[in-house]
Protein backbone atom coordinates (compact mmCIF):
# COMPACT_ATOMS: atom_id res chain seq x y z
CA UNK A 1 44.34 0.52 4.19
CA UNK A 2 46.99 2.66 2.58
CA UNK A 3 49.56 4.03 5.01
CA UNK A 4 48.16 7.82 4.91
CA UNK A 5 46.72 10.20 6.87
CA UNK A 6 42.77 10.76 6.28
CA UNK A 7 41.12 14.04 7.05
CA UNK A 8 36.97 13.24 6.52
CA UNK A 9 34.48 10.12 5.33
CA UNK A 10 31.98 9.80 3.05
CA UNK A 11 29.80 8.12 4.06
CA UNK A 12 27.36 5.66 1.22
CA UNK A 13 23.99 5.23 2.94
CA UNK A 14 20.90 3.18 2.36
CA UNK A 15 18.05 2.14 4.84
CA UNK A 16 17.82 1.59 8.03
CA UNK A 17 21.65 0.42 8.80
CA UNK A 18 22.27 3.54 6.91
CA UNK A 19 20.34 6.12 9.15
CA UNK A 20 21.27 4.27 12.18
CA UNK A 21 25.66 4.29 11.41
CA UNK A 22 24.57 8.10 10.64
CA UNK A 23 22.77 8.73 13.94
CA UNK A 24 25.72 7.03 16.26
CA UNK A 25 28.36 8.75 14.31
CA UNK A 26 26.73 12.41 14.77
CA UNK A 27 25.79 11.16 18.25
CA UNK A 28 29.45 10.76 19.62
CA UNK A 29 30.48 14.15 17.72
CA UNK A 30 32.02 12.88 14.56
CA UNK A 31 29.58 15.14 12.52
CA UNK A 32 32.86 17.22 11.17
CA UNK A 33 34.91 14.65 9.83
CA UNK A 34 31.99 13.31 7.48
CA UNK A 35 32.40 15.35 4.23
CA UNK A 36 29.54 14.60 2.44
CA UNK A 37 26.63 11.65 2.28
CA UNK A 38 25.85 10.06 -0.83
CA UNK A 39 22.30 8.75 -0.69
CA UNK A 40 20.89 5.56 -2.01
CA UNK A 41 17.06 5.15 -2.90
CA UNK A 42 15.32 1.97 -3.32
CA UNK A 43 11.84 1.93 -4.26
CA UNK A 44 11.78 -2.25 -3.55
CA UNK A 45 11.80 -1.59 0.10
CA UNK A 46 8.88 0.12 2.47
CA UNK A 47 10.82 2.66 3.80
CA UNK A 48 14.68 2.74 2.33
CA UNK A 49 15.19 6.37 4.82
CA UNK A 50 16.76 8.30 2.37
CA UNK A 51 14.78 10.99 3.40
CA UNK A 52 15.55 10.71 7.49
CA UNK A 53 19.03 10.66 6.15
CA UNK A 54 18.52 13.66 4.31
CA UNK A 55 17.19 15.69 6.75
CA UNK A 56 19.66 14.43 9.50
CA UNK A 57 22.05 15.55 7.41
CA UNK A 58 20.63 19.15 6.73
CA UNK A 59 20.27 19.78 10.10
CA UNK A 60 23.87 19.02 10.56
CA UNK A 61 25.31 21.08 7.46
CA UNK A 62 26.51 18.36 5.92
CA UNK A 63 26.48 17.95 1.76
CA UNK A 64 24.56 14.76 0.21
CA UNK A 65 24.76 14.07 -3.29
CA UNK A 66 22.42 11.25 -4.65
CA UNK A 67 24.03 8.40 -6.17
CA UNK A 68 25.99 8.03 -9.57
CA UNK A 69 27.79 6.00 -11.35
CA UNK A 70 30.72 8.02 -10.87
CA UNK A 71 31.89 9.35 -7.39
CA UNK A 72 35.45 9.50 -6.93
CA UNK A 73 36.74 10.47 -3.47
CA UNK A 74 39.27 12.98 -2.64
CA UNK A 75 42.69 12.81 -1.39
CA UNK A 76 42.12 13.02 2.24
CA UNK A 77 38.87 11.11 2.70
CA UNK A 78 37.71 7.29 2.18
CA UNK A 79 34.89 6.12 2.00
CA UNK A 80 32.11 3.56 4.52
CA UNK A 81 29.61 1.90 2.28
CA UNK A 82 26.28 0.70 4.51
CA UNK A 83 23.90 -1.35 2.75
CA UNK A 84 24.98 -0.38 -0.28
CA UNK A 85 24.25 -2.71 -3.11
CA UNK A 86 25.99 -1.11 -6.39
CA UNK A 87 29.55 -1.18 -7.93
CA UNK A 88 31.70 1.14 -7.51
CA UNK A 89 34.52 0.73 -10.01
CA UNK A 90 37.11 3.18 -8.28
CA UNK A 91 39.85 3.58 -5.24
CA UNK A 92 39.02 0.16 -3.74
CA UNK A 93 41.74 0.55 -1.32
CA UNK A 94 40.06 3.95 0.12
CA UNK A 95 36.42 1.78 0.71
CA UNK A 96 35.34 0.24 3.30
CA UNK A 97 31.90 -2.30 2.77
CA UNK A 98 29.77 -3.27 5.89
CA UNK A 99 28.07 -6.82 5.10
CA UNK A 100 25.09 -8.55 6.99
CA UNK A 101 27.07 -11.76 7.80
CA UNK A 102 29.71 -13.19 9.66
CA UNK A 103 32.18 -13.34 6.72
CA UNK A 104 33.12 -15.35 4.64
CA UNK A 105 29.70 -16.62 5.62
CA UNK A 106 27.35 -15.32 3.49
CA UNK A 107 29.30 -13.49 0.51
CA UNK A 108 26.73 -11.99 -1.77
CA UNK A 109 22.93 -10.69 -2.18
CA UNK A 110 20.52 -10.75 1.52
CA UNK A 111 22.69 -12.40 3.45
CA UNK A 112 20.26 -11.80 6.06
CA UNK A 113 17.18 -12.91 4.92
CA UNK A 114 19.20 -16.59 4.42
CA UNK A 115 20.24 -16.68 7.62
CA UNK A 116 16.95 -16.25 9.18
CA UNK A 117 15.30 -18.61 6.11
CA UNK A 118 18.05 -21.12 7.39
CA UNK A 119 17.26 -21.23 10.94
CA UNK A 120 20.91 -19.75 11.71
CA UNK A 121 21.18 -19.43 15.70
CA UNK A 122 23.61 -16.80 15.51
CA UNK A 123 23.92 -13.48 12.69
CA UNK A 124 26.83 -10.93 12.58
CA UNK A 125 28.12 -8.26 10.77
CA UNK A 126 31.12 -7.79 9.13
CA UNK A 127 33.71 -4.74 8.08
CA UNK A 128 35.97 -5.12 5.38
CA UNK A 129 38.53 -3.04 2.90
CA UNK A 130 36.31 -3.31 -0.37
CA UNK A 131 37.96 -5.65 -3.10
CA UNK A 132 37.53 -6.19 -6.87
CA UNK A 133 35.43 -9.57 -5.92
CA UNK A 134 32.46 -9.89 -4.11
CA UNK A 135 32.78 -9.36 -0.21
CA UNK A 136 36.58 -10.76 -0.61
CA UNK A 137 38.00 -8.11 1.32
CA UNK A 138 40.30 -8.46 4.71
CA UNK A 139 38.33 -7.85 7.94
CA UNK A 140 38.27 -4.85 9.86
CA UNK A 141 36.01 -5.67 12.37
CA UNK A 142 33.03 -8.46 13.41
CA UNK A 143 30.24 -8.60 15.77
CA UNK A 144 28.03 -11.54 15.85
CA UNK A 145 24.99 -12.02 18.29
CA UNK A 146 22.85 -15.48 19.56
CA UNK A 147 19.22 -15.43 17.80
CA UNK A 148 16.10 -17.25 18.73
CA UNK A 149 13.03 -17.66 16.54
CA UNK A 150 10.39 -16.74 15.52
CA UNK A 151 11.99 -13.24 14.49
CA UNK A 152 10.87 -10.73 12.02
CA UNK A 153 12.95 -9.75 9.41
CA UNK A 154 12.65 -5.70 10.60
CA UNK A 155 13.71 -6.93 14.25
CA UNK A 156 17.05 -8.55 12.72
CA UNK A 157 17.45 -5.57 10.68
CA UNK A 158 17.18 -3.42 14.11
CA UNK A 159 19.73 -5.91 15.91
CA UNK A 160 22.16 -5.75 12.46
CA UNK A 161 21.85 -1.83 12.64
CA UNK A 162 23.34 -1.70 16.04
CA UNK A 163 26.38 -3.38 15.47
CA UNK A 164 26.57 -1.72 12.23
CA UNK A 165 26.63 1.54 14.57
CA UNK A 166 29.53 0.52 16.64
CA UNK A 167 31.40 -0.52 13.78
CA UNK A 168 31.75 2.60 12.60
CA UNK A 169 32.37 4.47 15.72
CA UNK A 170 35.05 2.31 16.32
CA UNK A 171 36.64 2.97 12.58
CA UNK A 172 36.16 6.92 13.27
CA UNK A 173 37.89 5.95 16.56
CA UNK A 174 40.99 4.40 15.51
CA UNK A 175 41.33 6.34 12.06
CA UNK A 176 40.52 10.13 13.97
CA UNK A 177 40.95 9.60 17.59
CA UNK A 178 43.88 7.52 17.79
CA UNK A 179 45.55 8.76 14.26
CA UNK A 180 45.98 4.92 13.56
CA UNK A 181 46.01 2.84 11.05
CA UNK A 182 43.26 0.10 10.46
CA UNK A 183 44.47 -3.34 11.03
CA UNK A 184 42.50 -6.20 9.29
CA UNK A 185 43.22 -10.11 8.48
CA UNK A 186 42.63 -12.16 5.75
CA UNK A 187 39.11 -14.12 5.52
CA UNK A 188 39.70 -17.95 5.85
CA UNK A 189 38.61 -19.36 2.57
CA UNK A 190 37.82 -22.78 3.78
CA UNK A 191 34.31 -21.42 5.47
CA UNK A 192 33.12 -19.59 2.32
CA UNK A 193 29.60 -19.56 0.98
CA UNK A 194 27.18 -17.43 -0.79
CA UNK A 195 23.90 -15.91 -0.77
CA UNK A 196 22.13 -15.44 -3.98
CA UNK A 197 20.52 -12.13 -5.49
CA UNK A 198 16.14 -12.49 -4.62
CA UNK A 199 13.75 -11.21 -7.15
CA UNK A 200 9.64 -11.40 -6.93
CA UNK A 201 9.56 -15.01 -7.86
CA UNK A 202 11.31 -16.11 -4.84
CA UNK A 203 8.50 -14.18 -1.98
CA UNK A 204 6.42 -17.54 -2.74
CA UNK A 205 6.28 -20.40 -0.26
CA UNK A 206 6.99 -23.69 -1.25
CA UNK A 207 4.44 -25.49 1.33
CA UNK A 208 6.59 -28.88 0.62
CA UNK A 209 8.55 -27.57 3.45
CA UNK A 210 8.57 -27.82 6.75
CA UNK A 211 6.17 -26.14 8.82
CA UNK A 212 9.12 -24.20 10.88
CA UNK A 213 11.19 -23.67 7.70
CA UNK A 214 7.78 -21.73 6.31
CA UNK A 215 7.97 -20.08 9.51
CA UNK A 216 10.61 -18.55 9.24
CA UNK A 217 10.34 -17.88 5.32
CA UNK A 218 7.34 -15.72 5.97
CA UNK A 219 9.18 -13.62 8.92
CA UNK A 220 12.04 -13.51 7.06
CA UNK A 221 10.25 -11.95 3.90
CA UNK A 222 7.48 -9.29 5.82
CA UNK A 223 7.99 -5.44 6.35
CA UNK A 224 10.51 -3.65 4.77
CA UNK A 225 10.82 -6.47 2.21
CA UNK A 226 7.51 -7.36 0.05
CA UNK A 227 5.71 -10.13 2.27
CA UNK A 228 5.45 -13.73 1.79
CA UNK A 229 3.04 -14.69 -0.75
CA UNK A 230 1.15 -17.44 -2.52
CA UNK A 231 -1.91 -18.82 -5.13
CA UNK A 232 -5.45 -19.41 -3.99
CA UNK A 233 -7.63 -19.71 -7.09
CA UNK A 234 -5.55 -18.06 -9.54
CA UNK A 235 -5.31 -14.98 -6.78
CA UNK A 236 -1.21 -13.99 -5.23
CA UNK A 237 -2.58 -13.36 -1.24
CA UNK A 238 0.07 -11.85 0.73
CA UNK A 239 1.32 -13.64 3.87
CA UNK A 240 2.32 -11.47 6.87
CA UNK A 241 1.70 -13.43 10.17
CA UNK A 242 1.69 -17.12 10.71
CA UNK A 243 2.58 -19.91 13.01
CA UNK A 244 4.14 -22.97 12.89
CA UNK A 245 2.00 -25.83 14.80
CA UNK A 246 2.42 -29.41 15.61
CA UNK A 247 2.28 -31.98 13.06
CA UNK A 248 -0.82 -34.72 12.91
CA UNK A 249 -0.81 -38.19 10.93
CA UNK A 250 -2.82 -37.17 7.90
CA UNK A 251 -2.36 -40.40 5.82
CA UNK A 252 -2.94 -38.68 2.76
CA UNK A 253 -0.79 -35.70 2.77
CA UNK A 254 -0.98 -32.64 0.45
CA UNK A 255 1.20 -29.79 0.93
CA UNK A 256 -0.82 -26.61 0.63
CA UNK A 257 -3.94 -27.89 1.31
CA UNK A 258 -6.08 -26.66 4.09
CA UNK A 259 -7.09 -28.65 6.87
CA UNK A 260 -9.23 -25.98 8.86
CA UNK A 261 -10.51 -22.74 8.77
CA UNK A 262 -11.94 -20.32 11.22
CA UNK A 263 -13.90 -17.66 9.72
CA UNK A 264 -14.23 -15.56 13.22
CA UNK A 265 -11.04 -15.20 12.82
CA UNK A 266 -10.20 -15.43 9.47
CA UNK A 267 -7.75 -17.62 10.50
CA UNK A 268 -6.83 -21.28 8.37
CA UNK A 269 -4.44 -24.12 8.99
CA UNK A 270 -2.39 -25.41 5.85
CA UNK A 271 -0.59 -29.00 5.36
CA UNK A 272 2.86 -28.64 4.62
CA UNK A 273 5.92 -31.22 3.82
CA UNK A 274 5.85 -31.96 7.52
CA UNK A 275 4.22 -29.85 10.35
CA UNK A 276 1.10 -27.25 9.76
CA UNK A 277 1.18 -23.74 9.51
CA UNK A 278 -1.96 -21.06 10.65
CA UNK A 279 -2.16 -18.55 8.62
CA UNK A 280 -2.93 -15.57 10.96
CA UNK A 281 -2.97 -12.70 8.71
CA UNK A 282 -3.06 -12.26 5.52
CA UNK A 283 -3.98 -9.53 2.63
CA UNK A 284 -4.70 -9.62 -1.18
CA UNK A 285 -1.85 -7.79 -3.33
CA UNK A 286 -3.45 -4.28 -2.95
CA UNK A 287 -3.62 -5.03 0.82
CA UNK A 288 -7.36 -5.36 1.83
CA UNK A 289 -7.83 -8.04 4.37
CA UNK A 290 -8.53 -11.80 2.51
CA UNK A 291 -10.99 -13.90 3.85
CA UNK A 292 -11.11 -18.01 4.11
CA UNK A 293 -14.28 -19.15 3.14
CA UNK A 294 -14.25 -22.42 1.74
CA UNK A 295 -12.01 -25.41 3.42
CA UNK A 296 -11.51 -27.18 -0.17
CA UNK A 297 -9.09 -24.73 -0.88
CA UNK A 298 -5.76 -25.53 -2.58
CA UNK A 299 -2.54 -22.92 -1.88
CA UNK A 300 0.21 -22.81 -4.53
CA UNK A 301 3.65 -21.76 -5.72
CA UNK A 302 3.64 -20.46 -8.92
C-alpha cells in the first residue's frame, strides 16, 4: 500500500460476506472510520443482503451509494472490496479485494463452489492489494480452515464469512489502531490455477460422475445459488437434497437411469458413472414438489 496516512474506508459490499465484514467492523467500534458503503445487488442470488446492509448502515449514519461504473475514492480513504464481482478501473493501489480461496489457488469466478465441487479438504480466504490482473495482487492476509463433507454451499459461505470478518478487523487494526502500514508478499506463481465464470448451463448434473462427486455438485449448487438441476421427460426438476450411496454390480450400467423409487417418500435412486445417488428432494422449476412415478425413467443433461 502507498506509504500514507488513511483517515476512513469504503467499504464495497455484496451478500452475505458483505453484511457479515459490516457487522464485525461496527461490532468492535470501527463504525467512524467507514465513510460511506457502496452497495452491490444481484438478482442471481436468493438473498444478495443489500438491504440488511442498507439498513445496518442507516442505523449507523453512515452514507451508501449504489454501485457505478465510476467511484473514485478520496484522498484519505481506500477502499475493501467483499464479494465484489465488477471492475473497477481506478486507484488500484488504494483497493483492497477479499477472494474465496487460498490464493493463488483459485484465481477467478466461484472459487468456492469449485472447491466444494472438487472435494477440497481444506477452503480459505484470501486479502490482497487489488491489481490490473485477475486476483494477482500481493497478500495481506490468509485464513484457511479443514472441511468435511457433505456441506452445503450456504454453510461454506457462513464459515468463508467469518474469516472474511476477521480479516478486516485486523486491516482496520493495523491501518487505524496501530497507524501502520500493511505489509503483504508476493503470491508464489508456481501453485496458480483458476476457477471459471458459471452461467445456467452449468447447474446440470452430469450423472457420468461419480456418485460422491454428484454429491457434492448438488450441495455445492443449492440455496443462495439456483439448485442443481436436470431432464426428466423433456421437464428441468430442480435438485436440492440427495445422497450419495454405495455402489452395486449392475452389469449393464446407464448413468441417469433409475434403479428404484419410493413413492411414500417420493424418494428415487439414480445410476451414475460409479456409485448411486437418492434423490431426496426435489422440485419442478416453479418449485412445487415433483413426484417419481414411473421407474423407467431416464434423467439427463441437456
Amino acid at each position: 500500500m502507498k506509504p500514507k496516512t488513511y483517515l476512513h474506508c469504503a467499504l464495497f459490499l455484496l451478500g452475505e460476506k458483505g453484511l457479515s465484514v459490516l457487522e464485525a467492523l461496527l461490532n468492535n467500534g470501527y463504525a467512524e472510520y467507514i465513510s460511506r458503503i457502496i452497495i452491490g445487488r444481484d438478482e442471481n442470488i436468493s438473498n444478495d443482503c443489500s438491504i440488511d446492509i442498507e439498513k445496518l448502515a442507516t442505523l449507523h449514519k453512515i452514507p451508501t451509494e449504489e454501485r457505478s461504473p465510476n467511484i473514485y475514492l478520496s484522498d484519505d480513504e481506500f477502499g475493501i472490496l467483499i464479494s465484489w464481482k465488477w471492475l473497477i478501473k481506478n486507484q488500484v493501489n488504494d483497493l483492497i479485494v477479499f477472494h474465496d480461496s487460498i490464493l493463488p489457488k483459485y484465481r477467478g469466478f466461484n472459487p468456492l463452489v469449485t472447491a466444494l465441487i472438487n472435494g477440497d479438504e481444506e477452503i480459505g480466504a484470501t486479502a490482497i492489494f487489488a491489481s490490473n490482473e485477475i486476483d494477482e495482487g500481493e497478500i495481506i492476509y490468509q485464513r484457511k480452515i479443514n472441511i468435511t463433507y457433505p456441506l452445503k454451499i450456504k454453510d461454506a459461505i457462513n464459515i468463508i464469512a467469518v474469516l472474511y470478518a476477521e480479516m478486516a478487523c485486523d486491516i482496520f487494526k493495523e491501518i487505524f489502531d496501530k497507524k501502520n502500514k500493511l505489509l503483504s508478499h508476493p503470491q508464489k506463481i508456481e501453485n496458480t490455477s483458476f476457477s471459471l465464470w458459471r452461467d445456467e448451463k452449468d447447474y446440470f448434473i452430469d450423472w457420468s460422475n461419480s456418485s460422491q462427486e454428484i454429491e457434492r455438485f448438488i450441495n455445492a449448487t443449492s440455496f443462495p445459488y439456483d439448485d442443481a438441476k436436470t431432464i426428466i421427460n423433456n421437464q428441468v426438476i430442480r435438485i436440492t437434497e440427495a445422497e450419495s450411496l454405495d455402489d452395486i454390480y449392475i452389469i449393464n450400467r446407464t448413468p441417469g437411469k433409475l434403479l428404484n423409487i419410493n413413492i411414500d417418500k417420493r424418494e428415487a435412486t439414480v445410476v451414475c458413472g460409479i456409485g448411486l445417488i437418492r434423490i431426496k428432494k426435489c422440485s419442478t422449476l416453479d418449485k412445487h414438489t415433483y413426484e417419481f412415478r414411473k421407474l423407467r425413467t431416464r434423467l439427463h443433461s441437456i
